[in-house]
N, C-alpha and C. Protein backbone atom coordinates (compact mmCIF):
# COMPACT_ATOMS: atom_id res chain seq x y z
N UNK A 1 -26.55 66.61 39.41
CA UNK A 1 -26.21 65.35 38.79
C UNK A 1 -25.64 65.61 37.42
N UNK A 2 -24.30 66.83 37.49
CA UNK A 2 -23.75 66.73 36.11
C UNK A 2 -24.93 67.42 35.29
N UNK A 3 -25.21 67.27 34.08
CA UNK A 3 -25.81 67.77 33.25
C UNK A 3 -27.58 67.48 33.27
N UNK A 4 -27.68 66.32 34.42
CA UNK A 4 -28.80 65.88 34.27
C UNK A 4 -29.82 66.08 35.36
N UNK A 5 -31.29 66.81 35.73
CA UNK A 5 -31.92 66.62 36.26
C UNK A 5 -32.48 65.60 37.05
N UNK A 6 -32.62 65.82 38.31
CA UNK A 6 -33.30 64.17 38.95
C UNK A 6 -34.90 65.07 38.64
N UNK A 7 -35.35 63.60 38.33
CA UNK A 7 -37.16 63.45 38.22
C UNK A 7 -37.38 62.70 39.02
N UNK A 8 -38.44 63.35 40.24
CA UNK A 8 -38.63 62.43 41.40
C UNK A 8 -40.09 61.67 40.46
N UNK A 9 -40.39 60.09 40.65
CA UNK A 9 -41.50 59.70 40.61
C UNK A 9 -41.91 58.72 41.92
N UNK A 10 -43.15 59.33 42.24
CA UNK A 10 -43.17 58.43 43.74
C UNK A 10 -44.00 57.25 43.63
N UNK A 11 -44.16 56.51 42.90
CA UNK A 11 -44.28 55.20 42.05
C UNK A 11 -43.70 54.79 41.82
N UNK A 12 -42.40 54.74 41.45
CA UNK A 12 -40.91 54.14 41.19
C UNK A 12 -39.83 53.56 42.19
N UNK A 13 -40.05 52.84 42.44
CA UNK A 13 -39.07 52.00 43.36
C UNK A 13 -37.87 52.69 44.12
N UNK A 14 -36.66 53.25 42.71
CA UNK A 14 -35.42 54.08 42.51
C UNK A 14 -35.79 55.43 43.20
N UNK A 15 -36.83 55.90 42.49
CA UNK A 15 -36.80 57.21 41.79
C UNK A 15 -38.03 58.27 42.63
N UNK A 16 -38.48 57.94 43.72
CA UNK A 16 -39.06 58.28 44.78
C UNK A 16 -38.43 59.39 45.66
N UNK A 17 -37.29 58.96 46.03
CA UNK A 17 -36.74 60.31 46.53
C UNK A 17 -34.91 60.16 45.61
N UNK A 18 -34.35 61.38 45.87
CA UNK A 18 -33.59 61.80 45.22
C UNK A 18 -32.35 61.38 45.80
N UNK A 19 -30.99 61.60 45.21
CA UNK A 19 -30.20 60.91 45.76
C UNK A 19 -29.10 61.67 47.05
N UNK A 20 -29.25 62.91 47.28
CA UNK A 20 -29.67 63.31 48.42
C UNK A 20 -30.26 62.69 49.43
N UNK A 21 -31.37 62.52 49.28
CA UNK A 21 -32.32 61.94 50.02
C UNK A 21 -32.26 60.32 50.94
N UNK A 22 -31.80 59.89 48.87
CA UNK A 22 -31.46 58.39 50.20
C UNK A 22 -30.04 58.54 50.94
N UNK A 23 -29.44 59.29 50.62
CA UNK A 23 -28.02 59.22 51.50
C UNK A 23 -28.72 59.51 53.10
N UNK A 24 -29.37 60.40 52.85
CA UNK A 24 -29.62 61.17 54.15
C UNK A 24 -30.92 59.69 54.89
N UNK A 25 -31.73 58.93 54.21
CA UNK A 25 -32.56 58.08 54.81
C UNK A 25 -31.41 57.03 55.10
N UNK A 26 -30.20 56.53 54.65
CA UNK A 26 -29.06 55.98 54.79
C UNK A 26 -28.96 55.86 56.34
N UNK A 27 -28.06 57.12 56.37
CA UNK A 27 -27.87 57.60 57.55
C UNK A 27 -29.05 57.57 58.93
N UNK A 28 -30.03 57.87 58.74
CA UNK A 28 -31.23 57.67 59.57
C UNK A 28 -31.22 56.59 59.90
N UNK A 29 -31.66 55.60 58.91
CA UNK A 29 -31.15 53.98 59.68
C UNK A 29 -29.95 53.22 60.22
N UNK A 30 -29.14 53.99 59.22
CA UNK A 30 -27.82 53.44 60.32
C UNK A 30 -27.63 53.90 61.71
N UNK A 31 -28.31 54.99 61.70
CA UNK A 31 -28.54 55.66 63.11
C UNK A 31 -29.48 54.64 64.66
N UNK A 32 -30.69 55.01 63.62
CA UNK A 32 -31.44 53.60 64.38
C UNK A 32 -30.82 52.34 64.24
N UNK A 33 -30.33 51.44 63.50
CA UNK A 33 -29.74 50.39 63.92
C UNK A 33 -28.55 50.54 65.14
N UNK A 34 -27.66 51.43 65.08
CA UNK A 34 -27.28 51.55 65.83
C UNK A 34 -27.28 51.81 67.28
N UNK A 35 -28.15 52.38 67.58
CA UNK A 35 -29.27 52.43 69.03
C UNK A 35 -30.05 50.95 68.77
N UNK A 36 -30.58 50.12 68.02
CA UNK A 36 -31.39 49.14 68.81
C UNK A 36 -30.02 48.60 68.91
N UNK A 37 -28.54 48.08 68.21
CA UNK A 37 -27.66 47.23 68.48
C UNK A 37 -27.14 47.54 70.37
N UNK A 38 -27.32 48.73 70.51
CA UNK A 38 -26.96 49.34 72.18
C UNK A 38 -27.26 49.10 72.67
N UNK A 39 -29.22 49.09 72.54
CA UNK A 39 -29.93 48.03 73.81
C UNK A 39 -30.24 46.67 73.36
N UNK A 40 -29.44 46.26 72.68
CA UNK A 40 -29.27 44.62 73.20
C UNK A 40 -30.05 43.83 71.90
N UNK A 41 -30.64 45.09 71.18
CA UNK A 41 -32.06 44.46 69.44
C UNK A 41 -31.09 44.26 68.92
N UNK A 42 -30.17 43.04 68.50
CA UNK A 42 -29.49 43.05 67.69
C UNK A 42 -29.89 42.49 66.44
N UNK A 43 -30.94 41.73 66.20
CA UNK A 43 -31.90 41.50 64.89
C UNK A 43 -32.21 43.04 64.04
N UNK A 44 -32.58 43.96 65.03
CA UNK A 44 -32.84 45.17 64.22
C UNK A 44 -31.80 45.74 64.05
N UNK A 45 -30.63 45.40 64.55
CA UNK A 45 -29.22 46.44 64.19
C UNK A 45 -29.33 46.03 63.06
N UNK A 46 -28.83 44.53 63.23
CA UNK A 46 -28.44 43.65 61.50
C UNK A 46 -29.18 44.27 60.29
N UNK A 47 -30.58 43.94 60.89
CA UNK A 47 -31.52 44.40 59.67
C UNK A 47 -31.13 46.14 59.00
N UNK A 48 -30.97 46.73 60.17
CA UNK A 48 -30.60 48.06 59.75
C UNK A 48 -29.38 48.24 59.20
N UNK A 49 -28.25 47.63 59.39
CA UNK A 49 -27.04 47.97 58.75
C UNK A 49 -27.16 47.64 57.34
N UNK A 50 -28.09 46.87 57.17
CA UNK A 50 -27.94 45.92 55.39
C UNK A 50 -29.11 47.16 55.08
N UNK A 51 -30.19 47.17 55.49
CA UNK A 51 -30.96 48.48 54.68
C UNK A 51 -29.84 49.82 54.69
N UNK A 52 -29.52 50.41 55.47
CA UNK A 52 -28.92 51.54 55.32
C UNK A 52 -27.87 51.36 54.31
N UNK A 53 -27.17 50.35 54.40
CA UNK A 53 -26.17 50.24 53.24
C UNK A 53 -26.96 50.24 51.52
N UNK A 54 -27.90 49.34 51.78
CA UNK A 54 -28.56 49.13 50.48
C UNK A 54 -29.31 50.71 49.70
N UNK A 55 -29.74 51.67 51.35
CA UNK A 55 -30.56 52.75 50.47
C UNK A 55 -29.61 53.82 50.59
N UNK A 56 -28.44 53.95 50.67
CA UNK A 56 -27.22 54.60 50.02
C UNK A 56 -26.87 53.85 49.02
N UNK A 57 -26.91 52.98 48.35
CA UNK A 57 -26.50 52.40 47.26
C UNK A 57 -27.39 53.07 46.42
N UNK A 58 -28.67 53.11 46.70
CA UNK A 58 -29.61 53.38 45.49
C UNK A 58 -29.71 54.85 44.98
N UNK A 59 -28.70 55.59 46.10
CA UNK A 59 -27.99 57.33 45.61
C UNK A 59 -27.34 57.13 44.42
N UNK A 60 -26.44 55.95 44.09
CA UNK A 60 -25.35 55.39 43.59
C UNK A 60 -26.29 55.52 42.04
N UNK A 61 -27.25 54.30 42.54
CA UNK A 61 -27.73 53.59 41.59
C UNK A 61 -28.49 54.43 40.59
N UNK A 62 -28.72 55.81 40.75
CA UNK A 62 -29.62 57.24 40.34
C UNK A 62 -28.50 58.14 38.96
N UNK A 63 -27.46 57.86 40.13
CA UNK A 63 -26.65 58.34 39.38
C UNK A 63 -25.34 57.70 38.30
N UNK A 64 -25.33 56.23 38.33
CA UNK A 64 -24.74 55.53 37.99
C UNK A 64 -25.32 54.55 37.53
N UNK A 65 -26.69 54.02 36.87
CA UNK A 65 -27.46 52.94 36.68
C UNK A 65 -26.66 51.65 36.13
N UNK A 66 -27.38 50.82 37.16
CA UNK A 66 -26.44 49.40 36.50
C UNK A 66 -27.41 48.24 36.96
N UNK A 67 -27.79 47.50 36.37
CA UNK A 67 -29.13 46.66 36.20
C UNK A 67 -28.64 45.35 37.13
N UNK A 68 -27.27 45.49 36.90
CA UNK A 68 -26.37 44.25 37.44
C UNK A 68 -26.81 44.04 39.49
N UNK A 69 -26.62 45.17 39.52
CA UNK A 69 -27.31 45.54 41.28
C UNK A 69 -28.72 44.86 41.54
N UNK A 70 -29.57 44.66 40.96
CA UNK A 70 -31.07 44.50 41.40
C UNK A 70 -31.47 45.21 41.59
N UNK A 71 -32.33 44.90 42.27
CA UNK A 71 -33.40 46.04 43.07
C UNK A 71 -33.85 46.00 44.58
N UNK A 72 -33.25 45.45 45.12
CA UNK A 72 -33.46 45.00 46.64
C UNK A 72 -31.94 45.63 47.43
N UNK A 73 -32.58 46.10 48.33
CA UNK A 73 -31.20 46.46 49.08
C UNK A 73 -30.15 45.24 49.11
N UNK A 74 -30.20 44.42 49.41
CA UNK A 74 -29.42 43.32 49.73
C UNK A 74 -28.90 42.96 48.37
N UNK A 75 -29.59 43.05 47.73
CA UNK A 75 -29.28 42.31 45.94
C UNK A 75 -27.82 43.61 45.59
N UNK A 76 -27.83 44.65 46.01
CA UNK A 76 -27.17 46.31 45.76
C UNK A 76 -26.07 45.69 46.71
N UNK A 77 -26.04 45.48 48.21
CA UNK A 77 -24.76 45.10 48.65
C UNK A 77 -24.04 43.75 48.06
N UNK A 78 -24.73 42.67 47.66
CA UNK A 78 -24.03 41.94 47.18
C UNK A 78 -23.42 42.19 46.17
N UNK A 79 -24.03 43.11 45.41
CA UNK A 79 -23.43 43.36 43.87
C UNK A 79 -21.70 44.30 44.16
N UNK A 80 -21.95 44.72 45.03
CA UNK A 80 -21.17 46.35 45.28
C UNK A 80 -19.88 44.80 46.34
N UNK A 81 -20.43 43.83 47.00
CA UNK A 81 -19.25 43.11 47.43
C UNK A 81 -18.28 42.49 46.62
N UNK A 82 -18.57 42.53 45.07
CA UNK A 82 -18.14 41.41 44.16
C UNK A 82 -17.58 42.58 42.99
N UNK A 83 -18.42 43.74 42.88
CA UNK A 83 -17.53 44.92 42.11
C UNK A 83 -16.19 45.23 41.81
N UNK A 84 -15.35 44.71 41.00
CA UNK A 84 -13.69 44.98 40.53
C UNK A 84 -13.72 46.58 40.29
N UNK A 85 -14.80 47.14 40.13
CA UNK A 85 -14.85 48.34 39.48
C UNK A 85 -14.62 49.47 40.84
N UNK A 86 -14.65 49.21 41.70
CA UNK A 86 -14.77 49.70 43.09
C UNK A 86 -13.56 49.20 43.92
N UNK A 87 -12.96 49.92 45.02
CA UNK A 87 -11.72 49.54 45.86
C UNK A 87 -12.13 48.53 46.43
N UNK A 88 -11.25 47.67 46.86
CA UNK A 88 -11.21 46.39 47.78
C UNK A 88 -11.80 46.72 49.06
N UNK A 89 -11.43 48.09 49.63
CA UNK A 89 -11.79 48.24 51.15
C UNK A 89 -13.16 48.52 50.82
N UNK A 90 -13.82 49.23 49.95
CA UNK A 90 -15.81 49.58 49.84
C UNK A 90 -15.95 48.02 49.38
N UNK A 91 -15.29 46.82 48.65
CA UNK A 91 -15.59 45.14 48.17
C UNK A 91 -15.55 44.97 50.15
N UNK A 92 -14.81 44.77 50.68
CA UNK A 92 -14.26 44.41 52.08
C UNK A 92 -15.80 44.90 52.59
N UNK A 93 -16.22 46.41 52.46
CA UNK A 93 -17.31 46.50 53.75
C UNK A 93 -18.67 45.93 53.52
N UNK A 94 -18.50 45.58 52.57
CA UNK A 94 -20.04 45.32 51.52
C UNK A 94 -20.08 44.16 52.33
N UNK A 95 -18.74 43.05 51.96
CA UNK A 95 -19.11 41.94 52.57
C UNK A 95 -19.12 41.65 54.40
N UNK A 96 -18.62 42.66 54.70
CA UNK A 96 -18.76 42.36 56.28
C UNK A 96 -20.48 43.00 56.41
N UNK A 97 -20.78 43.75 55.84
CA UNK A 97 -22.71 44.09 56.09
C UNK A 97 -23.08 42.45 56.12
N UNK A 98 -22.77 42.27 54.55
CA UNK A 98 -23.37 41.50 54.59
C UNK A 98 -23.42 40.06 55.45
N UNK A 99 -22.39 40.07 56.08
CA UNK A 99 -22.05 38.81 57.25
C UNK A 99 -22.37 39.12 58.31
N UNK A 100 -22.73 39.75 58.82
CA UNK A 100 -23.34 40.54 59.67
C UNK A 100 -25.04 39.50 60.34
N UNK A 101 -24.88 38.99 61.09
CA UNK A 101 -26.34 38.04 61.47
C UNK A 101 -26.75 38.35 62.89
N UNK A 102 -27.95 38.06 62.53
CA UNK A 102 -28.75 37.87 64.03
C UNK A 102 -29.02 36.71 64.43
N UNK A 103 -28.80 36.72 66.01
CA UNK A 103 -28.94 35.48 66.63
C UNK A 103 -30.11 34.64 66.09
N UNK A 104 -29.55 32.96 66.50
CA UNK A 104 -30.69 32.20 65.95
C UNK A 104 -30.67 31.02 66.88
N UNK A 105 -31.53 30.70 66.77
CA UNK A 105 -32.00 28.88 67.52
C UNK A 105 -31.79 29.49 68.75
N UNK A 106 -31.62 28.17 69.49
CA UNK A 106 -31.77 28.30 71.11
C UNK A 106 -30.26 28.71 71.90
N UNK A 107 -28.67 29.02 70.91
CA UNK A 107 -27.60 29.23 71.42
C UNK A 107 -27.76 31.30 71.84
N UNK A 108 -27.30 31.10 73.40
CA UNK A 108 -27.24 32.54 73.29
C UNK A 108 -25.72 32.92 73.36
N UNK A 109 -25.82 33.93 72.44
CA UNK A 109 -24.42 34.66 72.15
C UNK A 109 -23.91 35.77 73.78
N UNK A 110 -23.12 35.65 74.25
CA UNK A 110 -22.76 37.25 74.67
C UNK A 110 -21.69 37.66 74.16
N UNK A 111 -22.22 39.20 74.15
CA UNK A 111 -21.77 40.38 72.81
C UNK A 111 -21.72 41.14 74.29
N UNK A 112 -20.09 41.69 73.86
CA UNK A 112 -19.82 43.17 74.37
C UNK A 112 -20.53 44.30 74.04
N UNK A 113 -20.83 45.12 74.48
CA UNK A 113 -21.80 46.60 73.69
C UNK A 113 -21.38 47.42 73.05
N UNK A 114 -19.84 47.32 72.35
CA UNK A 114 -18.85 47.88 71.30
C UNK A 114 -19.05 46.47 70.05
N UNK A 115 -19.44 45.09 70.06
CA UNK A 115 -19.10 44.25 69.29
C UNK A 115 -19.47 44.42 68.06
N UNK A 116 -20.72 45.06 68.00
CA UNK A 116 -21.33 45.76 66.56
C UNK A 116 -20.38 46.73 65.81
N UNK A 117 -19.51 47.49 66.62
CA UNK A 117 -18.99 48.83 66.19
C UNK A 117 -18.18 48.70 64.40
N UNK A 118 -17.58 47.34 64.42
CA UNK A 118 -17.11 47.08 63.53
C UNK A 118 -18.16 47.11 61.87
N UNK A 119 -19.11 46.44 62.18
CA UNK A 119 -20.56 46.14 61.44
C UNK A 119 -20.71 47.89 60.62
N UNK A 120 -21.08 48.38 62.06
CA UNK A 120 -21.55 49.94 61.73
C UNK A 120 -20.84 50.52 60.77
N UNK A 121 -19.15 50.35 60.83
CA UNK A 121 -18.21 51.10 60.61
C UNK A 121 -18.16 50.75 58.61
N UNK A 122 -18.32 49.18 58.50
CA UNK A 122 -18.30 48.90 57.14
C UNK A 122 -19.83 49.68 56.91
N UNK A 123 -20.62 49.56 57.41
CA UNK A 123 -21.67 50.53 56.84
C UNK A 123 -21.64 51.82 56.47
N UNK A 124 -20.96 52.48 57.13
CA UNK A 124 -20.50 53.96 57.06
C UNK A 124 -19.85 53.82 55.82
N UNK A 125 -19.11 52.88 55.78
CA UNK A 125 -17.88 52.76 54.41
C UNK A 125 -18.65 52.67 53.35
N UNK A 126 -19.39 51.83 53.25
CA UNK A 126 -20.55 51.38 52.07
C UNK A 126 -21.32 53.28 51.38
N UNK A 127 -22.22 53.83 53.18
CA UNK A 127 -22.67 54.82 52.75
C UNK A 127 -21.49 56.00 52.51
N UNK A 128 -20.38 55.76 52.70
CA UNK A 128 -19.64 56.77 52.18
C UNK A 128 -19.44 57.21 50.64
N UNK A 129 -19.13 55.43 50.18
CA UNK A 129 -18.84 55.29 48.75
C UNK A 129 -19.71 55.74 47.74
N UNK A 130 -21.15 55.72 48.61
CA UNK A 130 -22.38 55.91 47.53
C UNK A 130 -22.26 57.50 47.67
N UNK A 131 -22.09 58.24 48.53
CA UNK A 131 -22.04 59.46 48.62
C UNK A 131 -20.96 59.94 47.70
N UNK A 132 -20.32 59.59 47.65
CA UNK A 132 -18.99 59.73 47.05
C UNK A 132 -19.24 59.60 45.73
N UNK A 133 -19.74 58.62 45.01
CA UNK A 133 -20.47 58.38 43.73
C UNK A 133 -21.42 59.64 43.67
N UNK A 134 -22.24 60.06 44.01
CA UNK A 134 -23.45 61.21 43.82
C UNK A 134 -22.52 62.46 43.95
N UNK A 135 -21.45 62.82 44.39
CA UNK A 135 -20.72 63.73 44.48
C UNK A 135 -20.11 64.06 43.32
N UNK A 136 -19.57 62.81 42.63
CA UNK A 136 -18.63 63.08 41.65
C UNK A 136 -19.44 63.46 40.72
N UNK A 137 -20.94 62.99 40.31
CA UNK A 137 -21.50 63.20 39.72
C UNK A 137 -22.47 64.78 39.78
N UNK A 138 -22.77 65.39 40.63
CA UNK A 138 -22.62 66.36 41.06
C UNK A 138 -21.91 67.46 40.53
N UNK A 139 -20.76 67.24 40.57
CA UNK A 139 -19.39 68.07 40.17
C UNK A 139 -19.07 68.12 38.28
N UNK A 140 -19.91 67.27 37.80
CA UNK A 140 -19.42 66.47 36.75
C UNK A 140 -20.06 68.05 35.89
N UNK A 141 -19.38 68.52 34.72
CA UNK A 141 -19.45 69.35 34.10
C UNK A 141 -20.51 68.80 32.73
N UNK A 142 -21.69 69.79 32.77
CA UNK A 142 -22.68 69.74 31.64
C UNK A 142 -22.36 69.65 30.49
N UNK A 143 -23.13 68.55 29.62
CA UNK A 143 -22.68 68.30 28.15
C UNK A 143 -23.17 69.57 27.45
């Protein structure tokens, strides 16, 4: 992280695991969401695409602190959908996570078993960007 040490504290919301770490717990859930969206859980896809996006953000958020995000996964994608500071296409995937719903009331939907693929894909985009952020920082030459 550039010049700076990560201090894991496992009491700390952020700062529990490293930003490594959440990329890689990122990925884990986007993984599992993606298998329950296959057999048909599409409440747990949803749920999983907005966490996985949110705990790649918080790689971001380690290495880039900005108070403006919150502290809730969801509070991190909304912030990262509305970001000028960030490309339109990582603004674009933030907000398709976040539109992203599970069925409700008594209407049943039928969904092709590719219909999620799109969902996933802005997720990937989301956890790319945060990776991408921890990278640069990474690379970043010691004061």
């Amino acid at each position: 992280m550039g010049g700076e040490e990560f201090t894991r504290d496992p009491g700390h919301w952020l700062r529990r695991l490293s930003p490594d770490e959440w990329i890689r717990a990122a990925l884990g859930e986007l993984a599992r969401a993606e298998k329950a969206w296959a057999v048909g859980q599409v409440r747990a896809g949803v749920v999983g695409v907005k966490r996985a996006a949110g705990m790649a953000l918080n790689a971001a958020l380690l290495v880039e602190p900005d108070d403006s995000w919150g502290r809730t996964y969801i509070e991190h994608v909304e912030a990262l959908a509305v970001d000028t500071r960030v490309p339109e296409a990582v603004r674009a995937a933030s907000r398709s996570v976040l539109d992203a719903t599970p069925p409700s009331g008594e209407i049943v939907r039928l969904r092709t078993p590719r219909a999620h693929a799109p969902v996933i894909e802005a997720a990937r985009d989301v956890i790319a960007h945060a990776w991408a952020v921890v990278k640069r920082h990474d690379e970043a030459p010691s004061d």
